[in-house]
Every structure is written in C-alpha cells, then in structure tokens.
Protein backbone atom coordinates (compact mmCIF):
# COMPACT_ATOMS: atom_id res chain seq x y z
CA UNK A 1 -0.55 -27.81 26.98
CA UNK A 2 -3.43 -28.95 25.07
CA UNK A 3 -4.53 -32.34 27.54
CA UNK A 4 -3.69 -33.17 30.98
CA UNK A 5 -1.79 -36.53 29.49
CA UNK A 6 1.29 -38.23 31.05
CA UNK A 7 2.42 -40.57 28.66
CA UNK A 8 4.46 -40.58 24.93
CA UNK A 9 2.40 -41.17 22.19
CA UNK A 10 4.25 -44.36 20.11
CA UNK A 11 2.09 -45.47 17.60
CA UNK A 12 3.41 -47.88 14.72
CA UNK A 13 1.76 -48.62 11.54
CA UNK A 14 3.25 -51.04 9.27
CA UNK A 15 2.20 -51.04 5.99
CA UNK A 16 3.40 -52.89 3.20
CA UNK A 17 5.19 -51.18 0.49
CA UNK A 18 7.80 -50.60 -2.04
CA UNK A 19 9.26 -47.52 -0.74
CA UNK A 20 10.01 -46.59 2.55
CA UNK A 21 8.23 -44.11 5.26
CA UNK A 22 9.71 -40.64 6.05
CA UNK A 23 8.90 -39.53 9.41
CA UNK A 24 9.12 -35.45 9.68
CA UNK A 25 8.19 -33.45 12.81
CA UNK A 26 4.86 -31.91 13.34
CA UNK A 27 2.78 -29.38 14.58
CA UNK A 28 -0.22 -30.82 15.47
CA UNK A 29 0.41 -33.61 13.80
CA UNK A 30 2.87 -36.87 13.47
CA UNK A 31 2.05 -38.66 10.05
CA UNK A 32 3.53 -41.06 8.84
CA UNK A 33 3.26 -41.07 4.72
CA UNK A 34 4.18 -44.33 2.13
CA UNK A 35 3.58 -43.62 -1.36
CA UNK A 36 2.81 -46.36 -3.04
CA UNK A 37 3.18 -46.80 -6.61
CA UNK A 38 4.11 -50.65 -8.47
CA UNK A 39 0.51 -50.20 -10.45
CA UNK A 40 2.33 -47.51 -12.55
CA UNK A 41 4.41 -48.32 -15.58
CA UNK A 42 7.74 -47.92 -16.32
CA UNK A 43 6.72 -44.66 -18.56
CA UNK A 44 6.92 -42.57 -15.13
CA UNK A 45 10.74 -41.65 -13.38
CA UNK A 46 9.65 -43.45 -9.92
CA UNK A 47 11.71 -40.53 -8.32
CA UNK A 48 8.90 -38.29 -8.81
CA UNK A 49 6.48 -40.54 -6.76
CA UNK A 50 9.32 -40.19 -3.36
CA UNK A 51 9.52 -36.34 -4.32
CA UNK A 52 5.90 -36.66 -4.02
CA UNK A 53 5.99 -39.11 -0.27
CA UNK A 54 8.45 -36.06 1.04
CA UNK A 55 6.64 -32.80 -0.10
CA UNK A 56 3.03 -34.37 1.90
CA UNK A 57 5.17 -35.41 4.58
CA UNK A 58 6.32 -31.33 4.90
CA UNK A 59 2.93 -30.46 3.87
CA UNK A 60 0.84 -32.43 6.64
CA UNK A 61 3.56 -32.12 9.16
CA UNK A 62 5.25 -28.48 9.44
CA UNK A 63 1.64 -26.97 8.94
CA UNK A 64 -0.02 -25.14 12.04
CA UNK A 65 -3.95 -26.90 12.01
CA UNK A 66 -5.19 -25.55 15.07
CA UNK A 67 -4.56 -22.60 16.99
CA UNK A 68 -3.72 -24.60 20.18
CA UNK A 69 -0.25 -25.52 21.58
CA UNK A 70 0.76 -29.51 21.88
CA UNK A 71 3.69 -30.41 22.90
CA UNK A 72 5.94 -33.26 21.46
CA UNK A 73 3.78 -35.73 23.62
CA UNK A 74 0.69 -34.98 22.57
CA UNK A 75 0.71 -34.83 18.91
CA UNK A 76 -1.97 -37.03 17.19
CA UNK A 77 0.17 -40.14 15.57
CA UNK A 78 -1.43 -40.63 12.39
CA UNK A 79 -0.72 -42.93 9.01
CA UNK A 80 -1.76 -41.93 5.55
CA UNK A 81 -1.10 -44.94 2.50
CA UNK A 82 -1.55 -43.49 -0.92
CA UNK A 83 -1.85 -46.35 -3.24
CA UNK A 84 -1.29 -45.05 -7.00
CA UNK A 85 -3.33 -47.68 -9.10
CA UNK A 86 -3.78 -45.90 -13.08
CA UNK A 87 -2.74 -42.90 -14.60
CA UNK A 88 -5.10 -41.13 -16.47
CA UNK A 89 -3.84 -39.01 -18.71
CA UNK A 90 0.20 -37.64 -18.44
CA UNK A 91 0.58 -35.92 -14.77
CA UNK A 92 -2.96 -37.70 -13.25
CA UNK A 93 -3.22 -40.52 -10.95
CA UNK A 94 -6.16 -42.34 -9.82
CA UNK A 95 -6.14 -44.72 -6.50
CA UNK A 96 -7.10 -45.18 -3.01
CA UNK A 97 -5.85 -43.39 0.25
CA UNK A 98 -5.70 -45.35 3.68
CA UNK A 99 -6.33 -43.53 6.38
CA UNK A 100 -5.13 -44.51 10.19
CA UNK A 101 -4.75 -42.64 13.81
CA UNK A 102 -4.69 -43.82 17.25
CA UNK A 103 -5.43 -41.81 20.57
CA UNK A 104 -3.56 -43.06 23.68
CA UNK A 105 -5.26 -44.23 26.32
CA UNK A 106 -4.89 -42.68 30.28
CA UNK A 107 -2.00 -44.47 32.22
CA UNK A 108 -0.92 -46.93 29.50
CA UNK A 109 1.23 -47.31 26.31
CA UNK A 110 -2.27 -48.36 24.37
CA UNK A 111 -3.51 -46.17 21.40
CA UNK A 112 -6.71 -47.20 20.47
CA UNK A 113 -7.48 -47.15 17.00
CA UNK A 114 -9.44 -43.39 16.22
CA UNK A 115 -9.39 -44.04 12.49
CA UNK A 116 -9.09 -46.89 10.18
CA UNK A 117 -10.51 -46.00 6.81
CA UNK A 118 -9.60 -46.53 3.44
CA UNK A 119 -11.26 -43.93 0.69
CA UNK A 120 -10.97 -45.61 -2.78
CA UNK A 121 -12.05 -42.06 -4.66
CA UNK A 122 -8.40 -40.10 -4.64
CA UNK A 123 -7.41 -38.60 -8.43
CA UNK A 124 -5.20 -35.86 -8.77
CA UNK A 125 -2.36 -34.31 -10.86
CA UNK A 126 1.22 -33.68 -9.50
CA UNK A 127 3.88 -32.64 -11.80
CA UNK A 128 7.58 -33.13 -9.39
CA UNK A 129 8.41 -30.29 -7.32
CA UNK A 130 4.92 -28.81 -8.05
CA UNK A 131 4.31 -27.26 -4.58
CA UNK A 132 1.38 -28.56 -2.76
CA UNK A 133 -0.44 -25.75 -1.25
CA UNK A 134 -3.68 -25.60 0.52
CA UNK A 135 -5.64 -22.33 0.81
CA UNK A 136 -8.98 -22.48 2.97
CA UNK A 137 -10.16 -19.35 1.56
CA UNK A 138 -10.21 -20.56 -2.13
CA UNK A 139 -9.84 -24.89 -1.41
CA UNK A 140 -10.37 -25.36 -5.14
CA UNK A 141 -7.37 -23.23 -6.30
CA UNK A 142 -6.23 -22.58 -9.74
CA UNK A 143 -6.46 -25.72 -11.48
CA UNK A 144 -9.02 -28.82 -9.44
CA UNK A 145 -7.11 -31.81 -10.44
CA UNK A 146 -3.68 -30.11 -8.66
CA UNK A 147 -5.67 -28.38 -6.06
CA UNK A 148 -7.88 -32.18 -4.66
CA UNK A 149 -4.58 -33.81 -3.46
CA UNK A 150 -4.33 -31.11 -0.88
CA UNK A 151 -8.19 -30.63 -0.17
CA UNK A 152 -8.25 -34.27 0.62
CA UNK A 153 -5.37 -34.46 3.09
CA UNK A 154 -6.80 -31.43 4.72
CA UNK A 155 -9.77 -32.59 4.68
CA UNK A 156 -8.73 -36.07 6.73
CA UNK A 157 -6.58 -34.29 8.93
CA UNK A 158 -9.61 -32.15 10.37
CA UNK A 159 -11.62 -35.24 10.20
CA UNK A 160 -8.65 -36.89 13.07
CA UNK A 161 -8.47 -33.33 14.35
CA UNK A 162 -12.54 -33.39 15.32
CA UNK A 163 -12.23 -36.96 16.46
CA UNK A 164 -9.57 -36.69 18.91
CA UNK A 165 -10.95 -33.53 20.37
CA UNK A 166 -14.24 -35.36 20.66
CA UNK A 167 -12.57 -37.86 22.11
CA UNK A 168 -11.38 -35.69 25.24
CA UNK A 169 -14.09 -33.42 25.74
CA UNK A 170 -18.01 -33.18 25.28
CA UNK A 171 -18.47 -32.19 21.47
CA UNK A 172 -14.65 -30.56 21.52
CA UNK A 173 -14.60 -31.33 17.34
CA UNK A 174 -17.27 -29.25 16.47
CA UNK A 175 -14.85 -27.08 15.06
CA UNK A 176 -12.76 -29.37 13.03
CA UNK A 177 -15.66 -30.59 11.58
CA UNK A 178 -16.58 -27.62 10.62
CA UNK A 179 -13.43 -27.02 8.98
CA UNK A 180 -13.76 -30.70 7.08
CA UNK A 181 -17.30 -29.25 5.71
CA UNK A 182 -16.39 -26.13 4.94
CA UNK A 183 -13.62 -28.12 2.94
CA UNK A 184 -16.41 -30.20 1.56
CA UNK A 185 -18.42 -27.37 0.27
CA UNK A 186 -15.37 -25.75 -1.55
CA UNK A 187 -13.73 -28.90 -2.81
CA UNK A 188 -12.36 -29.27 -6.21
CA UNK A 189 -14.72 -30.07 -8.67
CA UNK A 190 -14.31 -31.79 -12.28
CA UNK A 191 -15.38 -34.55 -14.74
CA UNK A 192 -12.37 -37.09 -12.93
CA UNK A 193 -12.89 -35.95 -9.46
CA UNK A 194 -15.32 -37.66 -7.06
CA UNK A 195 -16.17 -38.59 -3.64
CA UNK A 196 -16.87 -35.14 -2.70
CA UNK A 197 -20.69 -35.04 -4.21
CA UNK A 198 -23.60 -37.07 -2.46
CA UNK A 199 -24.62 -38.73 -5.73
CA UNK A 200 -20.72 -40.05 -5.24
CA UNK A 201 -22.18 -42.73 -3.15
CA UNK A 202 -23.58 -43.42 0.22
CA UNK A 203 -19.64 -43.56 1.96
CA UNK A 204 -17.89 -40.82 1.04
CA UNK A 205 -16.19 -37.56 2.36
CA UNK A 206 -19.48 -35.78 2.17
CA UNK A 207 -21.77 -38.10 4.05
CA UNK A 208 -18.87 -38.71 6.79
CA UNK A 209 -18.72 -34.74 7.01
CA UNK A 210 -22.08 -34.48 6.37
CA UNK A 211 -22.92 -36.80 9.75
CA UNK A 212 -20.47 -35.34 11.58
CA UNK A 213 -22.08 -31.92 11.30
CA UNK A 214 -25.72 -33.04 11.18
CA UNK A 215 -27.24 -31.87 14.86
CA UNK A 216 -29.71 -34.98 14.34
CA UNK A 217 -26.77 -37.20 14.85
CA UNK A 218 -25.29 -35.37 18.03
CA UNK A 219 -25.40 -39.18 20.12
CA UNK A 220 -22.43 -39.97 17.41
CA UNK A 221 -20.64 -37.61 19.31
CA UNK A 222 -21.21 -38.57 22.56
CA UNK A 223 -20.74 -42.50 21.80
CA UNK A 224 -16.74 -41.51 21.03
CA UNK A 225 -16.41 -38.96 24.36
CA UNK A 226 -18.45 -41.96 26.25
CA UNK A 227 -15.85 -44.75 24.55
CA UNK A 228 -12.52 -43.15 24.70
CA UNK A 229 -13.27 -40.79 27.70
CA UNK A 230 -15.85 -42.41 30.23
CA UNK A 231 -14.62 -46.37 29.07
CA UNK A 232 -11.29 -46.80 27.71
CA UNK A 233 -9.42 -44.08 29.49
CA UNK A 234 -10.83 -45.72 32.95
CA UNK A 235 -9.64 -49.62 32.02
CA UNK A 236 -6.77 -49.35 34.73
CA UNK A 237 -8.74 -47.44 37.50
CA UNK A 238 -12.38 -49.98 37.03
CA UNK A 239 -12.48 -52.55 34.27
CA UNK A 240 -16.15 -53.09 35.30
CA UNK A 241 -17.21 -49.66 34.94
CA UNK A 242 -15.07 -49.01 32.23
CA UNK A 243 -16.73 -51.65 30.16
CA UNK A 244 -20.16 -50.67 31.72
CA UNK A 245 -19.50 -46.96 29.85
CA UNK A 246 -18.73 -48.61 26.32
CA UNK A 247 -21.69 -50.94 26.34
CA UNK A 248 -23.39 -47.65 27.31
CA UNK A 249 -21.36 -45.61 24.14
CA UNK A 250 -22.50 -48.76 21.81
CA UNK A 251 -26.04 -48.51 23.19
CA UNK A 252 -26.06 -44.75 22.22
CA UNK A 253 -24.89 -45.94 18.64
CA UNK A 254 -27.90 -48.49 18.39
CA UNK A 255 -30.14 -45.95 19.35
CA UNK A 256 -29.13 -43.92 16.00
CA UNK A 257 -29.26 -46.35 13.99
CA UNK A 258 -32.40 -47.22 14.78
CA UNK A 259 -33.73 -43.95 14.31
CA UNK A 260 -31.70 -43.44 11.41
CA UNK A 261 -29.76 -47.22 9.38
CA UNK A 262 -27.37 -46.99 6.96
CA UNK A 263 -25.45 -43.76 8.75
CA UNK A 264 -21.67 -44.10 7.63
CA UNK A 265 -20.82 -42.84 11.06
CA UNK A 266 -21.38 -46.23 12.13
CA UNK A 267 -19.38 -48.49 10.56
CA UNK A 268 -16.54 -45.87 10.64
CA UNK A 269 -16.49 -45.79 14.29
CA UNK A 270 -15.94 -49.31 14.72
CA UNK A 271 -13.40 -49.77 11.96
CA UNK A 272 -10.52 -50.95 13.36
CA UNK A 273 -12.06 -51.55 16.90
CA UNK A 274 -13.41 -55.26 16.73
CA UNK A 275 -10.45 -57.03 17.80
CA UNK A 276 -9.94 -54.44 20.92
CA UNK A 277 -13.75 -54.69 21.82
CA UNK A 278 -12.86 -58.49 21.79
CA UNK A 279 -10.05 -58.46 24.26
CA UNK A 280 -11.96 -55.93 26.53
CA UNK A 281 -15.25 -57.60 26.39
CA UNK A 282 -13.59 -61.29 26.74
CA UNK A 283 -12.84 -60.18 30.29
CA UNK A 284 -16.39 -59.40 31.06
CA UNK A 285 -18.69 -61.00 33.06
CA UNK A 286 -21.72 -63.81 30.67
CA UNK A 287 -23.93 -60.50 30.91
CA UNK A 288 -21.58 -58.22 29.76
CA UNK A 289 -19.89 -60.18 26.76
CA UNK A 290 -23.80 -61.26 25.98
CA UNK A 291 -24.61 -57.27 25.50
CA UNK A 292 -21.59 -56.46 23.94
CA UNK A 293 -22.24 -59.61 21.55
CA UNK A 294 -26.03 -58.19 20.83
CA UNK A 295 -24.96 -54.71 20.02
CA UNK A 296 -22.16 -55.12 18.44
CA UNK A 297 -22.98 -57.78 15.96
CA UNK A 298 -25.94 -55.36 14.65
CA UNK A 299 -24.07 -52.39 14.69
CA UNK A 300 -20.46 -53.90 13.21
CA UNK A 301 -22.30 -56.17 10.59
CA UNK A 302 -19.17 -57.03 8.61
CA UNK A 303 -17.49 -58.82 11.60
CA UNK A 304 -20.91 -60.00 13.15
CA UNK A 305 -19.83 -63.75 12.92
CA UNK A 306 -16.54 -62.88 14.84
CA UNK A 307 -18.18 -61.11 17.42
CA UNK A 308 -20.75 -64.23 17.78
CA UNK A 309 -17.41 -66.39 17.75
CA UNK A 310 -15.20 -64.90 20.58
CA UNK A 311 -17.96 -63.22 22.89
CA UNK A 312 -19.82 -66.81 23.91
C-alpha cells in the first residue's frame, strides 16, 4: 500500500462532448479520456477518432508508471479532454488537451483539485489502429508527429504522478519530475510540433517541467505538501489551523514570486482552486479571509476581483 488512506477515491469530471467517456482500469492510474472531434470535416470516418478515445484509454490505464503498488483505492482519478480543432495535412491533427486530477482529502469524500490545465499546443498523426507506444529510452521514436501523442500523455501523467506524491510527502515527486524532464529533453521534435521548446512561449511543458525541477524553486514544492498535507488534509481535525497552514503554503508562494514573477508554477497551482479557497477561507475569522484576500489576489491575478468579492 502506497498511503495510509481510508477512503474511495470518486472523482467526476463532466465534460461536454460529442462522444462518450470510456472508463478502463488502471495501474496507477484512473483516467478518464473524451475525444473530441465536431471541428473536423466530414472527409474523416469519425470511427477512427473513438478507435483513437479507446487505444489512450488502454494506453494511460493498463500501463505500470511507477514501481510502487496502489491498490484500487488509491489510484490517482484523473481526466484528459482532447479537443481535435484542424487537420493539417491527411493523418495530422492540431488542438488543445485539457488536463484534470483531484487528490482526496483525509477523512472525507472531497478531492481537491491537483490539476486543472488546458495545453493549447497538441499536433500529432494517428492513422486507426496505429498502436500508440511510448518508449522512455528513445521518447521521439521512429517518426515525431506519431511518436508526440504519446510523449505528451506521458509526459502529463508524470507531471500528476510528481504532484500527488508531493502532495503526501516532503519533495516525494522529485522523481516523476524527473521523468516529465527527461521526457522534455527527448521529446519529438519537427516543423508542426511545439510546446516542448522555451522559445514555444513562457507556459508550456518545458517551463512547467523546467520549474518543477529547478532547485531555486524548491518553496513550490513545499507550498503543495504545506496545502494538501499540513492544511487541507487537517480541515476535519482543526479548521483554524488547517487554514493557518494554507495561508502559510500561499505565503511560501508569494515569497517566490517575489524573488522570481512570472513563474508558471504559480498560476498552475491555483488553477482550479479559487472557488475551494473561497469556501474554506469564507469560514475564517476578518484576519484570516483579509490575508487570504491579500495573497491570493496577487498571486491568482486572473480571479483577483473574485477573491476581493467573496473574502470581505
């Protein structure tokens, strides 16, 4: 057994779409996968886009990713929405992948959101029943277009691997991160592939890895043991203390970012968690809500005027 944890992970994303979710068994892993695909014409069978939804569902799901043991009730529920949006040439598809896990929280039914994350750089080909296959000694395989639908789902699932181990222990996703760069560092390369590269952009799968790994940025990792571990994991034993512990995880995230803006670490932590830092700061006493209010509306910038809303 991987955790001491006593409860079922349930986790249930909905997401909108046009065909429906197949839910397989995992190792690790529980992931949920929609393929999405009304952007493409009528040129393509649509059969080939559900042969595609089942083989990542096998691929994601009956792979080993760790050499620990969970049982049922621990594996990491996770969500994955590919959203086809143009096809480039016969075979290759360009569009965005959304990105969701939760980790349960210590004597509830909660999960707390761990990821929410949408990466708008996903191109790849897949011809139907082409075998997706995923090789960590040689990540850019044979051909890069075929090979970067695989290196990107591995890549995210070592991301939520590294997260969730952070989450339970002191700097316990070192190793997953590692994995993610190493991932990074191999990755597929070509004239229609991106987000890999730092000249991509300033939020992309490098500079998420890229933080991740950084030893500069080591108070990242102790703001999500200090959130998940220290605060939201002791809401039912001491509410007070509990929230006491986050202000002191968002504290740690202000200190980084004043030492070092623009990190993407930042805004990718709280994606997802404004409307749960609401309810559990809405509780608080005027000081608490007042510090949660100051940090947070610096540190979660594209919700500030929510934050300045609820937490009077």
């Amino acid at each position: 057994m991987r955790f001491n944890r006593s409860l079922l992970l349930s986790l249930l994303f909905l997401f909108a779409s046009v065909v429906g979710v197949q839910v397989g068994f995992s190792q690790e892993v529980n992931a949920k996968i929609t393929v999405v695909y009304n952007q493409i014409g009528s040129t393509v069978d649509k059969k080939v886009f559900q042969t595609l939804q089942s083989s990542l569902i096998n691929f994601i799901n009956k792979r080993k990713w760790t050499g620990d043991v969970f049982d049922m009730n621990e594996r990491i529920e996770c969500s994955f929405l590919l959203n086809l949006q143009t096809i480039v040439e016969p075979n290759v598809y360009k569009g965005s992948l959304t990105i969701q896990a939760g980790r349960p929280i210590y004597n509830t039914n909660y999960l707390s959101p761990l990821v929410n994350y949408i990466d708008n750089e996903i191109s790849f080909r897949y011809v139907e029943f082409q075998p997706i296959e995923f090789n960590e000694s040689r990540i850019s395989g044979a051909e890069p277009l075929s090979a970067n639908l695989a290196a990107v789902f591995a890549y995210y699932i070592n991301i939520i691997l590294g997260l969730d181990y952070d989450s339970f222990s002191p700097r316990g996703g070192d190793p997953y991160f590692q994995k993610a760069n190493t991932i990074v560092s191999g990755a597929p390369d070509g004239r229609s592939i991106s987000g890999w590269k730092p000249f991509d952009g300033q939020r992309n799968r490098y500079w998420l890895s890229e933080n991740l790994q950084n030893s500069r940025y080591a108070l990242a990792h102790d703001a999500i043991y200090t959130y998940y571990r220290q605060g939201m994991d002791k809401m039912i034993e001491n509410e007070s203390q509990a929230r006491e512990q986050i202000l002191n995880s968002f504290s740690m995230l202000n200190t980084l970012n004043s030492e070092t803006p623009n990190l993407m670490i930042t805004p990718f932590f709280f994606q997802g968690k404004t409307d749960e830092i609401i309810k559990l700061f809405k509780k608080g006493n005027s000081q608490e809500k007042a510090r949660a209010q100051e940090l947070c509306t610096k540190l979660d910038i594209s919700n500030a005027s929510k934050y300045k809303q609820e937490l009077k």
